[in-house]
Protein backbone atom coordinates (compact mmCIF):
# COMPACT_ATOMS: atom_id res chain seq x y z
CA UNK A 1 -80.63 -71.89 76.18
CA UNK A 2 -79.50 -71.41 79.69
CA UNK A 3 -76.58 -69.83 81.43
CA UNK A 4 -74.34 -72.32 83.64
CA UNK A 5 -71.59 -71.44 85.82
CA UNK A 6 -68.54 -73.21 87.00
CA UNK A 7 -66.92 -73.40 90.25
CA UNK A 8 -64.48 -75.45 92.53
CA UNK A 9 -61.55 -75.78 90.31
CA UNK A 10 -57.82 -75.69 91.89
CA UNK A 11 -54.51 -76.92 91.90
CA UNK A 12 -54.14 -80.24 93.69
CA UNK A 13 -51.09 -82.74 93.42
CA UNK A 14 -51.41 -86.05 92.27
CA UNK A 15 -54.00 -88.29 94.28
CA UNK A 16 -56.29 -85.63 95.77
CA UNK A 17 -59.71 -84.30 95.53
CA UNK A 18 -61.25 -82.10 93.92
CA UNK A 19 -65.55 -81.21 93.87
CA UNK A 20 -66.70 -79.17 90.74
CA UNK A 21 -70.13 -77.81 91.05
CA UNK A 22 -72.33 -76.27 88.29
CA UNK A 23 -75.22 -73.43 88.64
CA UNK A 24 -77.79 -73.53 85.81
CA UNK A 25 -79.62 -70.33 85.68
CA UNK A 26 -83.01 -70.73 83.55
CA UNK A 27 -85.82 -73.07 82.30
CA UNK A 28 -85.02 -76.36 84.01
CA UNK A 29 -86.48 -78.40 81.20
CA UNK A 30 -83.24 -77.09 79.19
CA UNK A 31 -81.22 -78.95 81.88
CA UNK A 32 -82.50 -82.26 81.49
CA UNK A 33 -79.35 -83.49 80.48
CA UNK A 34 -76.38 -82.22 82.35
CA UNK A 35 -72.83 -83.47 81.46
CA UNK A 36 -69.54 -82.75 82.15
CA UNK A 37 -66.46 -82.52 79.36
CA UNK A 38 -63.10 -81.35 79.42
CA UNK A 39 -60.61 -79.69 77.60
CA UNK A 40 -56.55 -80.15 77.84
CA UNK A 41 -53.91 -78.33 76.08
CA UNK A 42 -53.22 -79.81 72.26
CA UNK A 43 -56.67 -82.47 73.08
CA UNK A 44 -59.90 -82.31 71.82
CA UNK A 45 -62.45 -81.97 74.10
CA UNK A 46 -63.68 -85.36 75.36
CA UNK A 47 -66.78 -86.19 77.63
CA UNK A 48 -66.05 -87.08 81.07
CA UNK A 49 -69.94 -87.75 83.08
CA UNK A 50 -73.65 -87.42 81.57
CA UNK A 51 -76.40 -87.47 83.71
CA UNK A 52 -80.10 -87.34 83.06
CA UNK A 53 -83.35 -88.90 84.54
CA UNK A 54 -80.63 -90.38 87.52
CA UNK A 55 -79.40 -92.20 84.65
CA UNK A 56 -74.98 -91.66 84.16
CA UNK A 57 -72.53 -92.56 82.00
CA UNK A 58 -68.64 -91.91 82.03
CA UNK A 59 -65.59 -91.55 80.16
CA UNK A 60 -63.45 -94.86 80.68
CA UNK A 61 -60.30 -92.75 82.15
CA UNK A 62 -62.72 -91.51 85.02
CA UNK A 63 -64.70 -94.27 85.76
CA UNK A 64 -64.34 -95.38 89.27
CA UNK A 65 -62.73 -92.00 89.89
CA UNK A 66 -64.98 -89.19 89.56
CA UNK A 67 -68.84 -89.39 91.08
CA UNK A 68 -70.98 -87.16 88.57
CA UNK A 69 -74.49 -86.17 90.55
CA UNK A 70 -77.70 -83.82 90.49
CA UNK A 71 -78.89 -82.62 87.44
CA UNK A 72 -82.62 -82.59 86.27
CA UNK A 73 -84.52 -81.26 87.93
CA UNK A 74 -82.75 -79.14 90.47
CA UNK A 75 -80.80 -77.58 88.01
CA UNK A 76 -77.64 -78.06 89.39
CA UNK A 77 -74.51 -80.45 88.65
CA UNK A 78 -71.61 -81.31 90.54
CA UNK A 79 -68.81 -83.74 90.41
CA UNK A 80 -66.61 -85.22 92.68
CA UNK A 81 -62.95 -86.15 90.85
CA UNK A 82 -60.90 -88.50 93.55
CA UNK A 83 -57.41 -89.63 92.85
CA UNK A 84 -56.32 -87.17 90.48
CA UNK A 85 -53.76 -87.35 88.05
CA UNK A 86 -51.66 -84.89 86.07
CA UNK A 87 -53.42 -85.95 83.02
CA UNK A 88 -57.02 -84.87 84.30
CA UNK A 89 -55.29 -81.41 84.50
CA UNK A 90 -57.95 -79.15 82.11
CA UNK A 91 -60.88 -76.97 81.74
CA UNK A 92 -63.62 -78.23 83.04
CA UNK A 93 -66.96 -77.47 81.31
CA UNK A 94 -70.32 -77.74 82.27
CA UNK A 95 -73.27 -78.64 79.37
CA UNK A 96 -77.17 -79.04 79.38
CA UNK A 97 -79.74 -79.86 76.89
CA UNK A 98 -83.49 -80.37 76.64
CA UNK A 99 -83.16 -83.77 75.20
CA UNK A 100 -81.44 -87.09 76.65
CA UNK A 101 -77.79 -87.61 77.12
CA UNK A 102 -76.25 -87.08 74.95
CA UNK A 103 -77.33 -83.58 73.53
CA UNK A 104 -75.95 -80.52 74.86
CA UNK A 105 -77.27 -77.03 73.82
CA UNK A 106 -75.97 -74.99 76.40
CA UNK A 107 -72.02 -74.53 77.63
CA UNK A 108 -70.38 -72.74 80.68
CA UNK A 109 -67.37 -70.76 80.38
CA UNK A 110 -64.88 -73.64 82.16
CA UNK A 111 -63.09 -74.33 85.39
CA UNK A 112 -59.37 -74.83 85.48
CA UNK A 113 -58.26 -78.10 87.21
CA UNK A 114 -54.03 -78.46 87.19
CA UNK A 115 -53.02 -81.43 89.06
CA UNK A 116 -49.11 -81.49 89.85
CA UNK A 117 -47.02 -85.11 90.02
């Protein structure tokens, strides 16, 4: 396992930015998939960006949106959310695992993102 740790979250009104980044602290070869999920009052927690060999995928309600980029090797993960709206509003959590997308071992403790209409 390895520790990640979240940054960049905020409030932002409807149609901003916002850039989430993602420190993984350990044996890269546990980050060689890096993903993003998220987590929103009364939801279950749904994927929102994999990435792993270069290779990314995305949740359909992001796509076009949100820009998901580093991960293996440098150990770190960001992603870029454009055009926000109130119902990204969440925690935003980091994940890594040793094995392609999509298998995540290791979690970070979340990033709050509130966007207001």
């Amino acid at each position: 396992l390895v520790r990640l740790r979240e940054s960049g979250g905020g409030s932002v009104q409807a149609g901003g930015s916002l850039k989430l980044a993602c420190a993984g602290f350990g044996n890269t070869r546990d980050m060689f998939c890096m993903g993003w999920f998220r987590k929103a009052p009364g939801k279950e927690r749904e994927m929102v960006a994999t990435i792993d060999t270069g290779r990314t995928t995305y949740a359909d309600a992001v796509k076009d949106r949100f820009v998901i980029s580093g991960g293996y090797p440098t150990g770190s993960l960001f992603l870029e959310m454009n055009n926000l709206q109130p119902e990204d509003s969440a925690i935003y959590y980091c994940a890594a695992g040793s094995a392609s997308c999509p298998h995540f071992r290791s979690w970070g403790q979340g990033t709050h993102v509130t966007v207001s209409s």
